[in-house]
Each structure stands twice: as C-alpha cells, then as structure tokens.
Protein backbone atom coordinates (compact mmCIF):
# COMPACT_ATOMS: atom_id res chain seq x y z
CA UNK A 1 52.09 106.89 -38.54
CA UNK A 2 52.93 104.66 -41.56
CA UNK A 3 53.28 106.14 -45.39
CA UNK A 4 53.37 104.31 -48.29
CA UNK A 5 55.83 104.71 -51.34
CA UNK A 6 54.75 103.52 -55.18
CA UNK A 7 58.30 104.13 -56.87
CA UNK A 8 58.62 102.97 -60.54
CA UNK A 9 60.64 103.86 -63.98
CA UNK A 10 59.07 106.94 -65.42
CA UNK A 11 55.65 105.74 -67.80
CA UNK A 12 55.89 102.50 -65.70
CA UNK A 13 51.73 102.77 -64.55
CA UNK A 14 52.35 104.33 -61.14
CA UNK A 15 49.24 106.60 -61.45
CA UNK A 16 47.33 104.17 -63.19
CA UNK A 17 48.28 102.07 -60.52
CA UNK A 18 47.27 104.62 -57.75
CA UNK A 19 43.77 105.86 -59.67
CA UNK A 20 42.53 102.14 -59.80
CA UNK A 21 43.00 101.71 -56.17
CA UNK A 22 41.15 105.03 -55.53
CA UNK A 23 38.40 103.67 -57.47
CA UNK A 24 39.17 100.03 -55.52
CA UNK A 25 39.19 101.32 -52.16
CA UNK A 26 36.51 100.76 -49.39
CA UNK A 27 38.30 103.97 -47.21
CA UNK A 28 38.21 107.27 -47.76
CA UNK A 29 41.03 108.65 -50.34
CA UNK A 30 41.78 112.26 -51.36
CA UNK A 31 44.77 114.20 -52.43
CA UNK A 32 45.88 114.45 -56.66
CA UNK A 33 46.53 112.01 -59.25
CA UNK A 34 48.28 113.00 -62.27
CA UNK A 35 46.14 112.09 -65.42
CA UNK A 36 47.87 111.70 -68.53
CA UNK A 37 46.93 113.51 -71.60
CA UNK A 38 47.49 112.41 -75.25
CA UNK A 39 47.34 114.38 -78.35
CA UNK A 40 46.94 112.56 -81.36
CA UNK A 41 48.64 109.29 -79.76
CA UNK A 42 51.54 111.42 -78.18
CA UNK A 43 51.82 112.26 -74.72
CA UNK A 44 51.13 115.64 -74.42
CA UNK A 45 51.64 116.06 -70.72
CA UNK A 46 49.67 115.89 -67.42
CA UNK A 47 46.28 117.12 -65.58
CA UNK A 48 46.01 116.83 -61.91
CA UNK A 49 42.91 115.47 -60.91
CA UNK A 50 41.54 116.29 -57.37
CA UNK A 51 40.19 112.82 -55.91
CA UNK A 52 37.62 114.91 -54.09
CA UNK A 53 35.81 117.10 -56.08
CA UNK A 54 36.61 114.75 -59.43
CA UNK A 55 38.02 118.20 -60.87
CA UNK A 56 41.07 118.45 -63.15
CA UNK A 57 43.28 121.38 -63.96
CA UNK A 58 46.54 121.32 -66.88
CA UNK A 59 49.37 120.65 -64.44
CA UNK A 60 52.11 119.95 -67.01
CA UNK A 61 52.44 120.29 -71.38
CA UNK A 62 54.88 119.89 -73.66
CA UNK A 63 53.85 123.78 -75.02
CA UNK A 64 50.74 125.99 -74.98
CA UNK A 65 50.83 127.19 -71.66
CA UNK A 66 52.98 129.15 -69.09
CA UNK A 67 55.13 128.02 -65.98
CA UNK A 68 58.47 126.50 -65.02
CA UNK A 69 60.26 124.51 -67.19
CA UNK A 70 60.99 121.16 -65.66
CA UNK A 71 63.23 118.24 -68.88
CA UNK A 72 60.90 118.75 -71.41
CA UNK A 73 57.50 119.88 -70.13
CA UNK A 74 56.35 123.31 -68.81
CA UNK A 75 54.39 123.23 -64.88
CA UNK A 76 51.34 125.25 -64.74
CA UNK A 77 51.51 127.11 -61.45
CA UNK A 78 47.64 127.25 -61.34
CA UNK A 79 47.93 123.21 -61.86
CA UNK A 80 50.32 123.12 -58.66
CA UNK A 81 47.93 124.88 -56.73
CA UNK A 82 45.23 122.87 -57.74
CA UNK A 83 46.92 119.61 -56.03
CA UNK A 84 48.31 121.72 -53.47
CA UNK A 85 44.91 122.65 -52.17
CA UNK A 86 43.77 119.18 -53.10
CA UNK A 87 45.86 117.28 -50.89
CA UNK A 88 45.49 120.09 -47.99
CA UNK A 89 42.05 119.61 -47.90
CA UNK A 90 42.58 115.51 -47.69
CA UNK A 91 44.96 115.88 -44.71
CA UNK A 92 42.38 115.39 -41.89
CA UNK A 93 39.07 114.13 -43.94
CA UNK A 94 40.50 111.15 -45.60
CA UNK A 95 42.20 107.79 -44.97
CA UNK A 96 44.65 107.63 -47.09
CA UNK A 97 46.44 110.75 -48.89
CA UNK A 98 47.21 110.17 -52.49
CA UNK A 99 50.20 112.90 -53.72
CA UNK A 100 51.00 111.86 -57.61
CA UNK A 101 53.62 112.67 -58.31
CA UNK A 102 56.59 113.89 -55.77
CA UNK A 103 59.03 115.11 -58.35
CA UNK A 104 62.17 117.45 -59.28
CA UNK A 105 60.57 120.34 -58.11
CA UNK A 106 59.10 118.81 -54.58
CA UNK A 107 62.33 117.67 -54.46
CA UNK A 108 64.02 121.27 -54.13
CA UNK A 109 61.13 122.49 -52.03
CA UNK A 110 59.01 123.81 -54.61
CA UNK A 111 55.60 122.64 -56.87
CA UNK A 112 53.39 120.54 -54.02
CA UNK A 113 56.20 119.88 -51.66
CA UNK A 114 55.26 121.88 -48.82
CA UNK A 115 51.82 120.40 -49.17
CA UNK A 116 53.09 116.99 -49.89
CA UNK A 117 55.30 117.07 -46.30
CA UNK A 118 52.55 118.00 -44.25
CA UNK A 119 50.83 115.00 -45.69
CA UNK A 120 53.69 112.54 -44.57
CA UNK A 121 53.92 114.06 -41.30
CA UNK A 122 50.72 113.15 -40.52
CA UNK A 123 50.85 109.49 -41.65
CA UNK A 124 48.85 107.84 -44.04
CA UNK A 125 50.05 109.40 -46.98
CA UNK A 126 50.17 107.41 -50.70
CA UNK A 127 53.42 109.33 -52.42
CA UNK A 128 54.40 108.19 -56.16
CA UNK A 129 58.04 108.59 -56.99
CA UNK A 130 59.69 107.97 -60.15
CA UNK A 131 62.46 105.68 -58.82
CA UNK A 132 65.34 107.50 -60.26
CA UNK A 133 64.20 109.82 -56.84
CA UNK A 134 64.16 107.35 -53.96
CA UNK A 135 67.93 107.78 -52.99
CA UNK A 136 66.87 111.11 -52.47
CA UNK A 137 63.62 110.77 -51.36
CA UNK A 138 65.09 108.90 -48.40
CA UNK A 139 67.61 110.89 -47.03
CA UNK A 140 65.36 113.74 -47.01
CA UNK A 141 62.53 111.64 -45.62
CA UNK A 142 63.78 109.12 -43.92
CA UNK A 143 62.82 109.98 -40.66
CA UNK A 144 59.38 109.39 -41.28
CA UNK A 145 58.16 105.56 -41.92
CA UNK A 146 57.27 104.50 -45.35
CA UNK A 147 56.64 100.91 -46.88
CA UNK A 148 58.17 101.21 -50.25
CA UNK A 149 56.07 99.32 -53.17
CA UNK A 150 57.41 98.82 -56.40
CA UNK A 151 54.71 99.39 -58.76
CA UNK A 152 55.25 96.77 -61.16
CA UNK A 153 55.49 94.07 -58.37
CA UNK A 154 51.56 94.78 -57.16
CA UNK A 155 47.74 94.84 -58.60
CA UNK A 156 45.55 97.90 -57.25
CA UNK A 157 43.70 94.95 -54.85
CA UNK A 158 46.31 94.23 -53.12
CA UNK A 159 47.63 97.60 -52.54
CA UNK A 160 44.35 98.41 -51.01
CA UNK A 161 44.35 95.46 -48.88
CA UNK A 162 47.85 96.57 -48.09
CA UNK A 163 46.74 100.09 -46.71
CA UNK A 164 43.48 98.76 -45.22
CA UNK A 165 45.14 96.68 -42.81
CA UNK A 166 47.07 99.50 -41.42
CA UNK A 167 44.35 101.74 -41.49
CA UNK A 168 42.52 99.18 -39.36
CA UNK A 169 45.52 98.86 -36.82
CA UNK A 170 45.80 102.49 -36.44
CA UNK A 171 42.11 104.21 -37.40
CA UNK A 172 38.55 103.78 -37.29
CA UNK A 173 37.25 103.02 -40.76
C-alpha cells in the first residue's frame, strides 16, 4: 500500500494544504488536522481537529495549559489522545488517513506515533512533516512506500486527484 508525504518549512500551509483537500475530496478522509489558533494576531498554538466527528480539542499553547514541553509550546496529553483515537478510528473506515502533524515527539515514539504507524502500515495514510524531519522520517520509515509532496509545489485539487488515482488502482471508492 502507497502513503503519501506533505513535507514543508514550518508555517509553510501544510495543514491548510491538507484541510482544503479534506473539504476537496470525493473519498472518504479521517484522521487529525492541526488547526491553528491566534490570539490577538499571534499564534497562540494548535487544536487538533478530528475529520470525523468535526470535534476539536487544545493540542498545543504557548501557556495556559499542562503537558510536555516540546521548543516553545506545551502538548496537551488529552489533545494527543484526541488525534490518537481520531486517526484509530479512520484506519479501516476511510480512504485516505490524514495524521497532521508527525513531529519531535512521534519522532521518539511518543505523542500520536504509535497511532500514526499503524496508519502507514496499512497504506493510504496522508502524514505532514515539517521538512527539517524527512531525513529522519525516512530511515525510520523507509520501508514502507510513500510519494513525497512538497507542499508549496501543489494546490489541494491536485493532491486529491493525486490520491484518487491510487485509491482507484488499489480500492473500491
């Protein structure tokens, strides 16, 4: 089974890019998106949105709530769990598996990674990565097969017309 790979420089509109071609896409799409959240025109951190259910939980802040500290924001646990269980309940029931964003912690094992690797093992799975990560990424993944997209080189359309045409080589839509 194929997965995909959006890498981009950090703020570069890799979840934008993801969340328009959920709301693009004529196949099924589940998993997490990270939503940004400003405060008074600064980013303030992150919310992970479950694709499914439409539901969105604090997954990262700059201050206010508890967690692990990860450069300068603080990861809600209860946010991690959130996209944990939302890309869990994706793998299976949906088309394409949308895990925004693979990070520093899914890259030691923790936040969504164990969640996240299930995902790619079954194919099919939509993984942002800040490009600083792909190296990485790689080696640890490599065994599985990716098409790597640079965000900045690709409209939400065609990224959906991308992962159609697999879908329809390898799945009923």
């Amino acid at each position: 089974m194929m997965n995909f790979l959006i890498t981009g420089k950090v703020n570069s509109g890799k979840s934008t890019l993801v969340h328009r071609l959920v709301e693009k896409a004529d196949f099924t799409c589940g998993g997490v998106i990270s939503l940004p959240v400003f405060e008074n025109g600064i980013k303030a951190g992150m919310d992970a949105l479950d694709i499914l259910t439409g539901e969105k939980k604090p997954i990262a802040r700059l201050d206010g709530i508890e967690g692990i500290k990860v450069g300068k924001y603080i990861i809600s646990i209860q946010g991690l769990e959130h996209g944990k269980n939302a890309i869990i309940k994706a793998i299976g029931d949906c088309d394409a598996i949308i895990i925004d964003e693979f990070g520093h912690l899914e890259m030691k094992g923790m936040g969504m990674a164990e969640a996240a690797e299930k995902a790619i093992e079954g194919g099919n799975a939509v993984v942002v990565l800040r490009r600083s990560l792909k190296k990485e990424f790689m080696e640890k993944h490599g065994g599985h097969e990716f098409v790597v997209i640079d965000s900045g080189s690709i409209s939400p359309d065609e990224l959906a017309d991308i992962i159609k045409k697999w879908l329809g080589h390898n799945r009923k839509l």
